[in-house]
Protein backbone atom coordinates (compact mmCIF):
# COMPACT_ATOMS: atom_id res chain seq x y z
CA UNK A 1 43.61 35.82 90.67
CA UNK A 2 41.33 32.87 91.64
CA UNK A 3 40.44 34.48 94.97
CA UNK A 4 39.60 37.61 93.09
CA UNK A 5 37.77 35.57 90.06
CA UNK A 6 36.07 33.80 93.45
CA UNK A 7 35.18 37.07 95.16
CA UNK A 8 33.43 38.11 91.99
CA UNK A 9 31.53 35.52 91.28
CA UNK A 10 30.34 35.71 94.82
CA UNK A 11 29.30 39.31 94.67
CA UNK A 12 27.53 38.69 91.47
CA UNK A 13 25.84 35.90 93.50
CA UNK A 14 24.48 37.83 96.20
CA UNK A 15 23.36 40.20 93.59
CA UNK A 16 21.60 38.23 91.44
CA UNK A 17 19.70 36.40 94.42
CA UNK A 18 19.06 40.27 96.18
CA UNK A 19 17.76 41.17 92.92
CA UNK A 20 15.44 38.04 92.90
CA UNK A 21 14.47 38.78 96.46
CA UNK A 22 13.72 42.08 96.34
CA UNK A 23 10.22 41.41 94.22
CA UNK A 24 9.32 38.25 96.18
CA UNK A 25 10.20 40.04 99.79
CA UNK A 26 7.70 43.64 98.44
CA UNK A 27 4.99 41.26 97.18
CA UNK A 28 4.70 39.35 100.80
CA UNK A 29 4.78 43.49 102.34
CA UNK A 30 1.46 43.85 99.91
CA UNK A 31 0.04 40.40 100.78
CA UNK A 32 0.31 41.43 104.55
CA UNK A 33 -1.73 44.72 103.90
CA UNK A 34 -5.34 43.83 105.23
CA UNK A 35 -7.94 44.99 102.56
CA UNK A 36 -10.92 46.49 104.23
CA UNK A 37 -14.24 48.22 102.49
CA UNK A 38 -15.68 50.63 104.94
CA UNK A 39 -19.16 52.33 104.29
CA UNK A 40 -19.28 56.00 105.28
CA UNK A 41 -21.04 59.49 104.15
CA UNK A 42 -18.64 61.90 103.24
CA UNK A 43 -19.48 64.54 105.24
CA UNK A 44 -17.42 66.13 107.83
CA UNK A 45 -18.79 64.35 110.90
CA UNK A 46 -16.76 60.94 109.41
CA UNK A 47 -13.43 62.86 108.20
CA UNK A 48 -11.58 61.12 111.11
CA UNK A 49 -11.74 58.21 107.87
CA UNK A 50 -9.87 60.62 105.90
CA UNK A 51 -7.25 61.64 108.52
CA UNK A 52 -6.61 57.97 109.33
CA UNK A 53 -5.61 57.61 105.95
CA UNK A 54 -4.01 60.58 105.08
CA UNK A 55 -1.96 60.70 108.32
CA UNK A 56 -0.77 56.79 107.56
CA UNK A 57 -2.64 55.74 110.51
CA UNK A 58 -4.16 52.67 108.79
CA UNK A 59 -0.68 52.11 106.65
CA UNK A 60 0.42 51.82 110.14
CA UNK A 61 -1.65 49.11 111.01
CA UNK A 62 -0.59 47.19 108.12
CA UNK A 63 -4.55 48.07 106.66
CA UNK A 64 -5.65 49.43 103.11
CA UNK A 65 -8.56 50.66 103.77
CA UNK A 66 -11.58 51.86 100.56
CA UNK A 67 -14.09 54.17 101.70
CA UNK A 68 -17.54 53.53 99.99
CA UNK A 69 -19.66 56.36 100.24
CA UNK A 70 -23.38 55.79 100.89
CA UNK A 71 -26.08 57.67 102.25
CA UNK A 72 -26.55 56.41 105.67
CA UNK A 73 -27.22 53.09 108.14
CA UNK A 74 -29.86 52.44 106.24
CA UNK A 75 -27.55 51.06 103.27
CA UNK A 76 -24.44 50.14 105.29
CA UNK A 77 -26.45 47.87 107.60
CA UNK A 78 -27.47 45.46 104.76
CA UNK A 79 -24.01 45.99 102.86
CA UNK A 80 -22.52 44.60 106.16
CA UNK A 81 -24.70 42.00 106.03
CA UNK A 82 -23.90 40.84 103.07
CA UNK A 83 -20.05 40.74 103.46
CA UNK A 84 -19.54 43.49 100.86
CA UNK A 85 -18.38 46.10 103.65
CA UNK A 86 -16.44 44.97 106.53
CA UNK A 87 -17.38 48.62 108.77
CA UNK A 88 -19.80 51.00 108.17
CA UNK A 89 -21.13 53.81 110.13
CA UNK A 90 -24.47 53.82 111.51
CA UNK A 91 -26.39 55.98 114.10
CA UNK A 92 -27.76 54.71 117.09
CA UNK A 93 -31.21 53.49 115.76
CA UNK A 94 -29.30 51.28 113.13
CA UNK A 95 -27.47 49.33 115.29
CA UNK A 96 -30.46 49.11 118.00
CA UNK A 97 -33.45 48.56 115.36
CA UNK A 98 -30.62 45.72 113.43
CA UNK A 99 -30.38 43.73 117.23
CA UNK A 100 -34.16 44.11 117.26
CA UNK A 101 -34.33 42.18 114.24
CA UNK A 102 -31.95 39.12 115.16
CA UNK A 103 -29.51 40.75 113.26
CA UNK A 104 -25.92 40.71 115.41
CA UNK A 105 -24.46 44.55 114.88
CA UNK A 106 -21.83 46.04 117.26
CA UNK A 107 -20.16 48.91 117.52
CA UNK A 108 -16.48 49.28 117.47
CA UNK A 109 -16.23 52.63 117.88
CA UNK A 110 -19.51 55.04 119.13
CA UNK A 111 -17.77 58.41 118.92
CA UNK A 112 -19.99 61.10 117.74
CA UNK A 113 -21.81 63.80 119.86
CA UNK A 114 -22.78 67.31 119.24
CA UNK A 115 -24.09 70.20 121.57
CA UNK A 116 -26.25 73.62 121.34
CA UNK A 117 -22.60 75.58 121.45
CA UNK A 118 -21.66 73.47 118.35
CA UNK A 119 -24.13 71.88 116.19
CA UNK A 120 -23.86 70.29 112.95
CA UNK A 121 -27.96 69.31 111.84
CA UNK A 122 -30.04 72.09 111.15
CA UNK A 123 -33.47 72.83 109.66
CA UNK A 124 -33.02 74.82 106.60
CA UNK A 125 -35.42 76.49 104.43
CA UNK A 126 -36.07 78.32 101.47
CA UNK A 127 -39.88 78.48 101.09
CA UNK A 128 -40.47 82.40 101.97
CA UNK A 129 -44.31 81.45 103.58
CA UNK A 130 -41.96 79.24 106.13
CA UNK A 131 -41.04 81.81 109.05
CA UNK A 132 -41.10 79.47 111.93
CA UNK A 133 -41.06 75.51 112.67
CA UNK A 134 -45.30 75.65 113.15
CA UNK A 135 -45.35 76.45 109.66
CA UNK A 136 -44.60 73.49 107.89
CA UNK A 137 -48.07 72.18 109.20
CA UNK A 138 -49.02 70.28 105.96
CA UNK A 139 -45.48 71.07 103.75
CA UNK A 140 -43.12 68.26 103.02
CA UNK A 141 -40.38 67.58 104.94
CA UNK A 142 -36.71 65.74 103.86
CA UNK A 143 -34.55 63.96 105.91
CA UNK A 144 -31.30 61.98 104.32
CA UNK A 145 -33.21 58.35 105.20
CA UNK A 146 -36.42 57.18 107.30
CA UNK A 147 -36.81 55.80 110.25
CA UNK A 148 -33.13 56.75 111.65
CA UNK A 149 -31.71 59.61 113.60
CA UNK A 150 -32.34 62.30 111.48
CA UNK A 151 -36.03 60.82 110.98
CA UNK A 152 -36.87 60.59 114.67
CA UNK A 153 -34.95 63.99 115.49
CA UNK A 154 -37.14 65.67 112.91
CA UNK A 155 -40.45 64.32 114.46
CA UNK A 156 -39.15 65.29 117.72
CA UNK A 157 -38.18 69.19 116.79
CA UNK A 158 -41.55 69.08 114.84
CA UNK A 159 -43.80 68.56 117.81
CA UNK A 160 -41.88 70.58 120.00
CA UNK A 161 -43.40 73.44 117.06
CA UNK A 162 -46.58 72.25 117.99
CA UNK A 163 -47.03 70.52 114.50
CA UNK A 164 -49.29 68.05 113.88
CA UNK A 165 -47.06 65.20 112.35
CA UNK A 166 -49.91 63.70 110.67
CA UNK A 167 -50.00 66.98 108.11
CA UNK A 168 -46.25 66.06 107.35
CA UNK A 169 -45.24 64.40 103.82
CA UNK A 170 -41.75 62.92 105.22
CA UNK A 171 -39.56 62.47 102.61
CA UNK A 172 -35.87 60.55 101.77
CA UNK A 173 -33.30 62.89 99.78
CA UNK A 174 -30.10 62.34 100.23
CA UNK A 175 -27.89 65.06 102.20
CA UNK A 176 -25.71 66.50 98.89
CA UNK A 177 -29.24 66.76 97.42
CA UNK A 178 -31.03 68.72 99.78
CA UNK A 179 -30.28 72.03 98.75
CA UNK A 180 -31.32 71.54 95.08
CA UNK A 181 -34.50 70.09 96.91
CA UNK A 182 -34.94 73.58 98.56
CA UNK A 183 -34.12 75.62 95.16
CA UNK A 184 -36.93 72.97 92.95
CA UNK A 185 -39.26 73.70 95.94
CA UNK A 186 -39.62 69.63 95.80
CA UNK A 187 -39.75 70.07 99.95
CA UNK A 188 -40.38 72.84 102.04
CA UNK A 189 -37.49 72.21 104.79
CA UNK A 190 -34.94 69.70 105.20
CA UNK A 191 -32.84 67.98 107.60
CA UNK A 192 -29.59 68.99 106.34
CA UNK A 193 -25.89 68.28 108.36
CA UNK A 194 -22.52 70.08 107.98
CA UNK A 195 -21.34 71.16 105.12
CA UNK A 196 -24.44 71.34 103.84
CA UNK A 197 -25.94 74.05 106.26
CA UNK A 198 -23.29 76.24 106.49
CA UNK A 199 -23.55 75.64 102.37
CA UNK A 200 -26.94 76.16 101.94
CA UNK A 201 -26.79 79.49 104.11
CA UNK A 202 -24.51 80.71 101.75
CA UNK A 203 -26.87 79.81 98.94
CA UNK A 204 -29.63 81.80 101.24
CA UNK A 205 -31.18 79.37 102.92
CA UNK A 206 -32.67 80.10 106.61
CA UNK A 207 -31.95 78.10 109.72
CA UNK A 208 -35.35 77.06 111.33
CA UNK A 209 -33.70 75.40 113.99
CA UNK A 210 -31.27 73.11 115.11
CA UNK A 211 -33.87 69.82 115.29
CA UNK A 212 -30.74 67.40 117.18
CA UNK A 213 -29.88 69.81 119.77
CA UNK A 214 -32.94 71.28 120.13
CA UNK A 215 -34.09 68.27 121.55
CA UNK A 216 -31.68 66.82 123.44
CA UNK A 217 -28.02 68.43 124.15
CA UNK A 218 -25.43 66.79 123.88
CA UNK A 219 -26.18 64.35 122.41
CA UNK A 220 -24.23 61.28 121.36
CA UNK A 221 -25.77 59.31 118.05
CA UNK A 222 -22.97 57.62 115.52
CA UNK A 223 -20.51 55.70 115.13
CA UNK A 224 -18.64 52.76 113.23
CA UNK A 225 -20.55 49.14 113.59
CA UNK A 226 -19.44 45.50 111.96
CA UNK A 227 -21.23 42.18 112.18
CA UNK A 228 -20.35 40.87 115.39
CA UNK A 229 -19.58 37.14 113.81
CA UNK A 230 -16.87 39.35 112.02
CA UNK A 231 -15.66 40.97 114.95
CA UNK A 232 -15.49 37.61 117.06
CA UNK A 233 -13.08 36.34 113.62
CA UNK A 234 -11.02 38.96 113.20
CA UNK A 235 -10.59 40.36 116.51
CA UNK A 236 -6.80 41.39 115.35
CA UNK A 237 -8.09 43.35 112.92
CA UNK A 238 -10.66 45.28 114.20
CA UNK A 239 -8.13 46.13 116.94
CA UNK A 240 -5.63 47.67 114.54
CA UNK A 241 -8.39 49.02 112.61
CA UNK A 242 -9.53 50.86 116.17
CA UNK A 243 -6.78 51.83 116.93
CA UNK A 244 -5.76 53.64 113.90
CA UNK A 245 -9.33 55.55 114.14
CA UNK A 246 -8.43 56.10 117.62
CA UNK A 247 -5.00 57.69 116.70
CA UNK A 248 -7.18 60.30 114.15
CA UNK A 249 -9.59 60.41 117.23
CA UNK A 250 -7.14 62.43 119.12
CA UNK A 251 -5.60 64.24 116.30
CA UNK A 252 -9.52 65.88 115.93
CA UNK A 253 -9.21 67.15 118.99
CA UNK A 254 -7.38 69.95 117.69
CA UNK A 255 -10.15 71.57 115.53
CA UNK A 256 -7.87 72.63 112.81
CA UNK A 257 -6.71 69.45 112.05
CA UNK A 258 -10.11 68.48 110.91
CA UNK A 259 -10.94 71.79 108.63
CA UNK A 260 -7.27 70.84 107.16
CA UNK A 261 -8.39 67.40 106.64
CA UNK A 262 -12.14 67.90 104.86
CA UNK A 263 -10.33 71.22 103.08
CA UNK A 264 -7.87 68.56 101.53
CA UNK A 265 -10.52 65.82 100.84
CA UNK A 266 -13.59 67.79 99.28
CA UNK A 267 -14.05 70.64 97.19
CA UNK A 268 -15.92 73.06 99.93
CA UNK A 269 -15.11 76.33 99.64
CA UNK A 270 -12.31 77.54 102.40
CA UNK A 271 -14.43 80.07 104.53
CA UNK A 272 -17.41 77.61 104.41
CA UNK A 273 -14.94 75.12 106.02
CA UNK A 274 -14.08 77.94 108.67
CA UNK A 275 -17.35 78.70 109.49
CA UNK A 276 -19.10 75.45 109.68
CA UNK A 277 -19.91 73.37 112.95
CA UNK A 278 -17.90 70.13 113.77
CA UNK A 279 -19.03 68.48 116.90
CA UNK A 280 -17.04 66.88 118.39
CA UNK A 281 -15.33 63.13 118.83
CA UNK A 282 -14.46 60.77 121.71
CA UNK A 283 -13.07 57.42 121.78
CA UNK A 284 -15.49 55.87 124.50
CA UNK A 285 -18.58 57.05 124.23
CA UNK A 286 -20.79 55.62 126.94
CA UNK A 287 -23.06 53.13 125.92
CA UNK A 288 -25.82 53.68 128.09
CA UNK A 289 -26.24 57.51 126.45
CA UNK A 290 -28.10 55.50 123.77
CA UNK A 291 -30.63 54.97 126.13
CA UNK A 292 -32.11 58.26 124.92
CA UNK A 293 -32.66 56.73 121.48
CA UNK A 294 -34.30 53.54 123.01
CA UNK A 295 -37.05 55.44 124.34
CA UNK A 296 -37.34 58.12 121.68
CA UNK A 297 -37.29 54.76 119.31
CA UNK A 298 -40.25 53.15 121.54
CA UNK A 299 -42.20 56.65 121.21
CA UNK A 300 -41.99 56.27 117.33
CA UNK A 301 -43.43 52.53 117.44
CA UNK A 302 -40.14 51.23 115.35
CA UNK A 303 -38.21 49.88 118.69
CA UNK A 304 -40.37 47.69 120.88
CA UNK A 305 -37.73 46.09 123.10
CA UNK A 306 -35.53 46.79 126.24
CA UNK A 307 -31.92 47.08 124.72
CA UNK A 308 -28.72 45.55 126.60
CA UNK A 309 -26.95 48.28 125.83
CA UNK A 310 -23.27 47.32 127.35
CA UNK A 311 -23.60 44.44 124.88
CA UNK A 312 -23.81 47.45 121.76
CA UNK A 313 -20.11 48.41 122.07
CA UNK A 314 -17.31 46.44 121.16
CA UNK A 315 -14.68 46.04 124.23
CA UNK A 316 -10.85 45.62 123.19
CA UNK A 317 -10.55 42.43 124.69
């Protein structure tokens, strides 16, 4: 009887201290997770975010990762800056015209190109006395922000129309507002990107063009950038961070995987999602294909500087 009373109160024992455990042992599991803010536009050019975390890619990696949308580089650069974001995406001109500045931005993953065969910027309009590119000579013009990408694409396409850009009103409007834009008649054309095109023709909105790969095709122009005195502190994390967008890298290069992932993480329409363009996604972009963007940046007068541009992408090290 006392070896039973003693086998009892042993079991209870174990119990009791499993029981005690068990809150003690998940809270450490939470205290691991690494809390990250990442900057992004939710568009589908950045759903690899969204399959990272839906697929348990950044779970994986022991990460819990909030996405904060914003409208571009031009607001994730200084949100970087400023500690609030820890990654943020940014296209080619961010990250060059930050270094310019003294400001130290890297990229730890440049991963973004598109081609003629599969674009995802177009020109849209809606303005019926707008037939061709030469005739927004003296209309107003949106891109999403200035002085980036879309900005210096835009000029590009626009001379290539033999328009004079000095008879251009340039203006900001962010990328979910452009087609409201068109409808107010607040700008005559716009820079829109995927969904948004494939939206807007829907809505009845005409292509113009296609003012990235008009210019240049392929052509590689975005990715995800940190603070390099960041990166050089928390080199384990922004390997496990890479390597989770790596993992949803390869998973997009099966095209349906990314309509299933924006179909399950916006409210676009399913045969907008099927007809719209992607692009497409690498893990190692080559750095020196931002060369293009140096010397389109030094046409515009906003880059006046050779770039070192190994130095612009983070190596795994």
């Amino acid at each position: 009887m006392k070896i039973k009373a003693m086998t009892a109160a042993i079991a209870l024992s174990v119990a009791m201290g499993l029981s005690t455990l068990a809150p003690v042992q998940k809270a450490q599991a939470q205290e691991e997770m690494t809390k990250l803010k990442v900057g992004f536009i939710p568009v589908g050019i950045y759903s690899y975010f969204w399959r990272a975390r839906d697929a348990g890619y950044f779970k994986d990696e022991k990460i819990e990762v909030e996405l904060i949308p914003m409208a571009g580089g031009g607001q994730v650069i200084p949100a970087l800056q400023s500690g609030a974001l820890q990654f943020g995406i940014s296209d080619a001109l961010g990250v060059l015209n930050a270094r310019n500045g003294g400001i130290p931005l890297t990229y730890v993953s440049f991963n973004f190109a598109q081609a003629s065969d599969d674009p995802v910027h177009a020109v849209l309009t809606m303005d019926p006395d707008v037939k061709t590119g030469a005739d927004l000579k003296g209309k107003a013009v949106a891109t999403n922000l200035s002085y980036n990408t879309d900005w210096t694409m835009m000029r590009e396409w626009l001379r290539k129309q033999n328009v004079d850009l000095k008879t251009v009103m340039f203006r900001e409007v962010p990328f979910p507002d452009m087609l409201a834009a068109l409808r107010n008649k607040t700008v005559a054309a716009v820079g829109a990107t995927e969904p948004f095109v494939t939206l807007g023709r829907e809505q009845g909105a005409r292509v113009l063009g296609y003012y990235f790969t008009d210019v240049k095709s392929p052509v590689v122009f975005s990715g995800i950038a940190a603070m390099q005195p960041y990166v050089d502190k928390n080199k384990d994390v922004v390997k496990r961070f890479v390597r989770a967008i790596n993992r949803a890298l390869d998973d997009f290069k099966d095209p349906k995987i990314v309509r299933q992932t924006i179909a399950a993480n916006t409210k676009i329409p399913p045969p907008v999602i099927e007809k719209m363009g992607l692009g497409r996604w690498e893990k190692n972009m080559p750095p020196e294909t931002m060369q293009f963007w140096v010397d389109a940046a030094n046409k515009e007068g906003i880059l006046n500087a050779k770039a070192d541009l190994k130095s612009l992408v983070w190596q795994d090290k």
